[in-house]
N, C-alpha and C. Protein backbone atom coordinates (compact mmCIF):
# COMPACT_ATOMS: atom_id res chain seq x y z
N UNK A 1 34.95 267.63 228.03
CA UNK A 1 34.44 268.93 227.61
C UNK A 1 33.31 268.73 226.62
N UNK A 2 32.45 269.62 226.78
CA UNK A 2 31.00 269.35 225.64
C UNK A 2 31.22 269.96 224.82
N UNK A 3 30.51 269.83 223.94
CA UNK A 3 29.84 270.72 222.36
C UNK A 3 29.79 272.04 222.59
N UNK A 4 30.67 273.10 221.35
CA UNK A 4 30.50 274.16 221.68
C UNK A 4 29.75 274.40 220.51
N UNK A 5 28.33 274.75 220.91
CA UNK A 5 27.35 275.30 219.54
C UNK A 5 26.70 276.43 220.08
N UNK A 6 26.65 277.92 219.13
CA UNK A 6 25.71 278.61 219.53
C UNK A 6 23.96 278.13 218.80
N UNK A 7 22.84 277.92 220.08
CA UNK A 7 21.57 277.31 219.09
C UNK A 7 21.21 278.23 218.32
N UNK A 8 21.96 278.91 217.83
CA UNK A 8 20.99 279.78 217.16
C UNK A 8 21.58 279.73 215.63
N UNK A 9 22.55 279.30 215.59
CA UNK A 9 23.33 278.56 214.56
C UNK A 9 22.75 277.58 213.65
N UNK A 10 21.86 277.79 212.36
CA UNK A 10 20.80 276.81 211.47
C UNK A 10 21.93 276.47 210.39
N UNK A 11 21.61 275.08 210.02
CA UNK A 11 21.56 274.85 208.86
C UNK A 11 20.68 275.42 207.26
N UNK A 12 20.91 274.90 206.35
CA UNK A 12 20.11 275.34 205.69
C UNK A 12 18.59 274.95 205.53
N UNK A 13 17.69 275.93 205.56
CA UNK A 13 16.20 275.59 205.77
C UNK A 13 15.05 275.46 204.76
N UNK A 14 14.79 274.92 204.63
CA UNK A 14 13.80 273.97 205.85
C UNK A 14 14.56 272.86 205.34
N UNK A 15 14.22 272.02 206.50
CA UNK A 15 14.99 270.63 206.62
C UNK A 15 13.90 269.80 206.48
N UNK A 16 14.93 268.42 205.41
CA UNK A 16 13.67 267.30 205.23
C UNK A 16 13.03 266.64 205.97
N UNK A 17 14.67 266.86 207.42
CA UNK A 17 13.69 266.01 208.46
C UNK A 17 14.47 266.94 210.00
N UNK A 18 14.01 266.33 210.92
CA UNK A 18 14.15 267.27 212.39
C UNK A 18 15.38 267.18 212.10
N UNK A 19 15.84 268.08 212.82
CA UNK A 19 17.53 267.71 213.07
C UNK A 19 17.91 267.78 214.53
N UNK A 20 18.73 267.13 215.00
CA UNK A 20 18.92 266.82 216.21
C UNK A 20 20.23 266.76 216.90
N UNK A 21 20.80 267.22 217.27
CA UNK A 21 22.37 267.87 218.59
C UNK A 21 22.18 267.20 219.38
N UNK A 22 22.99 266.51 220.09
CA UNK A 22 23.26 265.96 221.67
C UNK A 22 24.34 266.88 221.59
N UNK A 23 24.15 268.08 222.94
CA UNK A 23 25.13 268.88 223.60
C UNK A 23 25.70 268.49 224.60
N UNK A 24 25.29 267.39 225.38
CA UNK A 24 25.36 267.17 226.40
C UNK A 24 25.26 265.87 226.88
N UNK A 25 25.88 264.51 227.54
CA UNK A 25 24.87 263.40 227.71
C UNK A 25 26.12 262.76 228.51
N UNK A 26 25.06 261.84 229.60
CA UNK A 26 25.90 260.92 230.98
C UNK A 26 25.01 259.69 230.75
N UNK A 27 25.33 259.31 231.63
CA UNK A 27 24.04 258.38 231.82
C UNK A 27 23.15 258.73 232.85
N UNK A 28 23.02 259.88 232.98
CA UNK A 28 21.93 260.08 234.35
C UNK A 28 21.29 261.44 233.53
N UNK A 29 21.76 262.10 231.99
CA UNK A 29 21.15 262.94 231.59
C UNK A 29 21.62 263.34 230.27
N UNK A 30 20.63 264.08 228.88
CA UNK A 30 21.02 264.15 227.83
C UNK A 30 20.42 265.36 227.52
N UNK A 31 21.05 266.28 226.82
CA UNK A 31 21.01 267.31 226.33
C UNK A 31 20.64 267.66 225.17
N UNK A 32 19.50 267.93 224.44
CA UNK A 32 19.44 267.93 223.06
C UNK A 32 19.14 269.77 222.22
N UNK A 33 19.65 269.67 221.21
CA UNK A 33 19.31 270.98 220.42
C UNK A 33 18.10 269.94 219.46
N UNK A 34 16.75 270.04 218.64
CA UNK A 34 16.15 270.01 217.96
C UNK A 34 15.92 270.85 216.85
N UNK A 35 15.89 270.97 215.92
CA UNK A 35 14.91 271.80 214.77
C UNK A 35 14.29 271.12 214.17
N UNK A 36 13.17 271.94 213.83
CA UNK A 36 12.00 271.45 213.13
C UNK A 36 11.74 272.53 212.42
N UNK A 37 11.24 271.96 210.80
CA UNK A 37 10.97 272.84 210.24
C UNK A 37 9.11 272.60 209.47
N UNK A 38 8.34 272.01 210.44
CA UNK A 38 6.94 271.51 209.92
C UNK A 38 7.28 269.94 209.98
N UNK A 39 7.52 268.96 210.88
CA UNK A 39 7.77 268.08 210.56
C UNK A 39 6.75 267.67 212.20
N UNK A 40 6.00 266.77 211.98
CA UNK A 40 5.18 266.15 213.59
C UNK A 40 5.73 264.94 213.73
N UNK A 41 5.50 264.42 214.86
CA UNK A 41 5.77 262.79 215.36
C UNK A 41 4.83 261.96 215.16
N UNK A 42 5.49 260.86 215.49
CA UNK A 42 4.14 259.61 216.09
C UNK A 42 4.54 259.83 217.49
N UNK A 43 3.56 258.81 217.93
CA UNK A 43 3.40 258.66 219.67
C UNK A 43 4.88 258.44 220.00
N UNK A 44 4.85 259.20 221.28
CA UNK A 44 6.84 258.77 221.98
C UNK A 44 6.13 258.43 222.88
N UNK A 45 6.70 257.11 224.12
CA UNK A 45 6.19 256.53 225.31
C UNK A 45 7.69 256.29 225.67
N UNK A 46 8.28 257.73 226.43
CA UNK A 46 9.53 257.93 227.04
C UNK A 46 9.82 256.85 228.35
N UNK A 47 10.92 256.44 229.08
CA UNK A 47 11.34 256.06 230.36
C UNK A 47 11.56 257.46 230.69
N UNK A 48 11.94 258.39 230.19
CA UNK A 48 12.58 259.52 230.91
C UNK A 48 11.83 260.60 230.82
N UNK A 49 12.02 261.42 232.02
CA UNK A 49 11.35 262.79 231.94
C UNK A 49 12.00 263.64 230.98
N UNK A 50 11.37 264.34 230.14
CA UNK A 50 11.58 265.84 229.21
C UNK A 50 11.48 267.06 229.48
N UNK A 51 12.57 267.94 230.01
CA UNK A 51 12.07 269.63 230.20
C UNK A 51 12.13 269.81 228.75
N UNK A 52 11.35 270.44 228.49
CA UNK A 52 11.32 271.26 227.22
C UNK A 52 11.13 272.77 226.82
N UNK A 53 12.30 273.37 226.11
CA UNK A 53 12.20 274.73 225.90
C UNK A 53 11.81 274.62 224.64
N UNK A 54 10.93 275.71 224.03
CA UNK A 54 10.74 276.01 223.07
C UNK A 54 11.58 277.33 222.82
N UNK A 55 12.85 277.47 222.06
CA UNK A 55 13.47 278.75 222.42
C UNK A 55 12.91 279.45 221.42
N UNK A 56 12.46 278.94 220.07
CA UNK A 56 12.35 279.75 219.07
C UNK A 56 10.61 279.19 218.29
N UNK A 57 10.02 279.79 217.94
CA UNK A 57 8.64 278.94 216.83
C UNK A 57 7.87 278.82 217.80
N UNK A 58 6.42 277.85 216.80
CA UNK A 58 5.86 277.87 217.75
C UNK A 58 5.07 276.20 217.15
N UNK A 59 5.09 275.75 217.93
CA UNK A 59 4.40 274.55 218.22
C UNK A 59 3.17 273.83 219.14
N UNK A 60 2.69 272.76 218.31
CA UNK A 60 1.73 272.37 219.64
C UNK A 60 1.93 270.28 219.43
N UNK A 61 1.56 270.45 220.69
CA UNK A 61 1.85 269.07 221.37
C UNK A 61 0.54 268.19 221.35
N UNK A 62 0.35 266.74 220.86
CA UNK A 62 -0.84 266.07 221.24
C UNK A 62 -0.74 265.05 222.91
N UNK A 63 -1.60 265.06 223.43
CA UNK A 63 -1.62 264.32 224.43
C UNK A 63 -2.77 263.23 224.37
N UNK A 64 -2.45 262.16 225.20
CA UNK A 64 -3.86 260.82 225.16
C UNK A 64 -4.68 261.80 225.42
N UNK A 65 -6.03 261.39 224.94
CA UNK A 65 -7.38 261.74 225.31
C UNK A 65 -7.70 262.99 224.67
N UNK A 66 -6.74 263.54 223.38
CA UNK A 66 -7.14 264.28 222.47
C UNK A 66 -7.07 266.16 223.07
N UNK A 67 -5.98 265.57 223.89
CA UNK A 67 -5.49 267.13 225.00
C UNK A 67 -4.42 267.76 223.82
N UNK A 68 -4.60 269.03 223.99
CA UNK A 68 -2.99 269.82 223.15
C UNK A 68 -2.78 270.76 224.14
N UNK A 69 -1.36 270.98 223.73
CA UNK A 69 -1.21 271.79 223.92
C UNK A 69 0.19 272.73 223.37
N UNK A 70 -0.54 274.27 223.06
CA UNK A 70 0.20 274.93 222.44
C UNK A 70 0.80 275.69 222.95
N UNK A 71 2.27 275.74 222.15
CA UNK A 71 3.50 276.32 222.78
C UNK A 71 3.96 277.55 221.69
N UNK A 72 4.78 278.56 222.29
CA UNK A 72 5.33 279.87 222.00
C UNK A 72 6.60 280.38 222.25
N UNK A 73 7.45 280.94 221.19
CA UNK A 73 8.72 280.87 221.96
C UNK A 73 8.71 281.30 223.32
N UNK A 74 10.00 280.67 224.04
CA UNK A 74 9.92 281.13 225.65
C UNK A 74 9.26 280.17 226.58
N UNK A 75 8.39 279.18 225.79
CA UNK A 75 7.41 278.19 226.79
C UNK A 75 7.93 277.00 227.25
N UNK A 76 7.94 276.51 228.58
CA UNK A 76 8.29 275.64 228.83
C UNK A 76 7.86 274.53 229.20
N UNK A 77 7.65 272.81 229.26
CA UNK A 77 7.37 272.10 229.88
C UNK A 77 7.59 270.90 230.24
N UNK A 78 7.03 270.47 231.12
CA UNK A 78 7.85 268.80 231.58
C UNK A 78 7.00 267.85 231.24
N UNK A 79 7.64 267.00 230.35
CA UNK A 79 6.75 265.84 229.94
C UNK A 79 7.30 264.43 231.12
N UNK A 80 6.22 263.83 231.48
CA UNK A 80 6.54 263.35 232.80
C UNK A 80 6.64 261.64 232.09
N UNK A 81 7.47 260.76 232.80
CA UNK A 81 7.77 259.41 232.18
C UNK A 81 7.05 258.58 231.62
N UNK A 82 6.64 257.82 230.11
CA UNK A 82 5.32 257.32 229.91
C UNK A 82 4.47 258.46 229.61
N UNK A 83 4.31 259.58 229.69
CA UNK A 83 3.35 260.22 229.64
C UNK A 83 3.15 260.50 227.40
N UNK A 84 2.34 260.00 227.26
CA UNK A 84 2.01 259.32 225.55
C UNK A 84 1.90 260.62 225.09
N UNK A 85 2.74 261.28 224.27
CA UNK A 85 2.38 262.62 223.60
C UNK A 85 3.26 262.37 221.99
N UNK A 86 2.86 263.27 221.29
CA UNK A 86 3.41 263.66 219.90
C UNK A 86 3.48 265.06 219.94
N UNK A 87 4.84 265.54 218.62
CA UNK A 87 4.59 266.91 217.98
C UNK A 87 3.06 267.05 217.15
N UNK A 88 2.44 267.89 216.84
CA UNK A 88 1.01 267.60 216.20
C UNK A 88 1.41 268.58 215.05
N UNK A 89 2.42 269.41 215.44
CA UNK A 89 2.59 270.84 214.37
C UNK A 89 3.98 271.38 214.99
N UNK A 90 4.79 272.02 213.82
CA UNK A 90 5.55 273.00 214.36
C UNK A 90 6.09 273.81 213.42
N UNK A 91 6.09 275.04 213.69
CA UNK A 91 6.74 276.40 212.45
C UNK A 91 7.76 275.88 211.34
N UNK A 92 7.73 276.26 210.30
CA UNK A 92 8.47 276.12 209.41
C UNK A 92 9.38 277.75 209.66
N UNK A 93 8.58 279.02 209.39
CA UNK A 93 8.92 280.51 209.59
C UNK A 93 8.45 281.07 210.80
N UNK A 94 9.35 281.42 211.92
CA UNK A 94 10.37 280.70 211.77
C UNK A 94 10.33 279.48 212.27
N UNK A 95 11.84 278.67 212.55
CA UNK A 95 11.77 277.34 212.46
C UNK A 95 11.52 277.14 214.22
N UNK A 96 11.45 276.27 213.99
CA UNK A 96 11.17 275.65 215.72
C UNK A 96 13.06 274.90 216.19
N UNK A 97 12.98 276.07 217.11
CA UNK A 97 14.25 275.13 217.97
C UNK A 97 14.14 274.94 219.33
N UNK A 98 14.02 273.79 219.51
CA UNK A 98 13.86 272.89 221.17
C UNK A 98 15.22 272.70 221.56
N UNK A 99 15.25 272.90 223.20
CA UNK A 99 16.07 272.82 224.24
C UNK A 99 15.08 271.73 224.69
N UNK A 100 15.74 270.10 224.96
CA UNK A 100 15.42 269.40 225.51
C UNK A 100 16.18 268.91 226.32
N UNK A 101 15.86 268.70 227.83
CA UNK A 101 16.55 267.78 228.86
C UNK A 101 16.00 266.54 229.56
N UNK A 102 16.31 265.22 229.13
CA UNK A 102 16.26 264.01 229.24
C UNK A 102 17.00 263.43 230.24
N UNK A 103 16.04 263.02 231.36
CA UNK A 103 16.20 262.31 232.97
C UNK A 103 15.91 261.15 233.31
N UNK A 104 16.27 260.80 234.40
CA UNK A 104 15.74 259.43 234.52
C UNK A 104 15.50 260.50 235.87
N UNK A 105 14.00 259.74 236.60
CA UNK A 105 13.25 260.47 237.80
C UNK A 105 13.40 259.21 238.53
């Protein structure tokens, strides 16, 4: 049986650093809750594909070759295996919470 969390359920905010839930995970797939409260990445160079929900905030994404792209609650997208991206930005007010699903393709 999995994790029973409603996402909408925060800790206290803003957080020093992302915070991160596995709801879900096999070995053929992983489930993540994220928050962010203004916190960006360095480069990720995944094996696995990423659906990504943005359920809440709003964020934008860097890609090689100096591509972004910006996201709104409700937005969705698939980051494809290897494909070189970072967070570049994401809401503090409100906070950013990601629905991520992690594949092997």
């Amino acid at each position: 049986m999995g994790m029973n969390l409603n996402i909408f359920d925060l800790p206290s905010l803003p957080l020093n650093d992302e915070l991160t839930t596995i709801l879900q995970e096999s070995n053929k797939i992983r489930i993540e809750r994220i928050i962010s409260t203004g916190q960006t990445s360095g480069w990720y160079d995944q094996d696995e594909a990423e659906f990504i929900v943005l359920v809440e905030g709003f964020a934008k994404l860097e890609f090689e070759n100096d591509r972004f792209l910006s996201m709104k609650k409700g937005d969705t997208f698939l980051i494809h295996p290897h494909q070189l991206h970072r967070v570049a930005h994401t809401s503090m007010h409100p906070p950013c919470i990601w629905l991520c699903v992690f594949y092997k393709v």
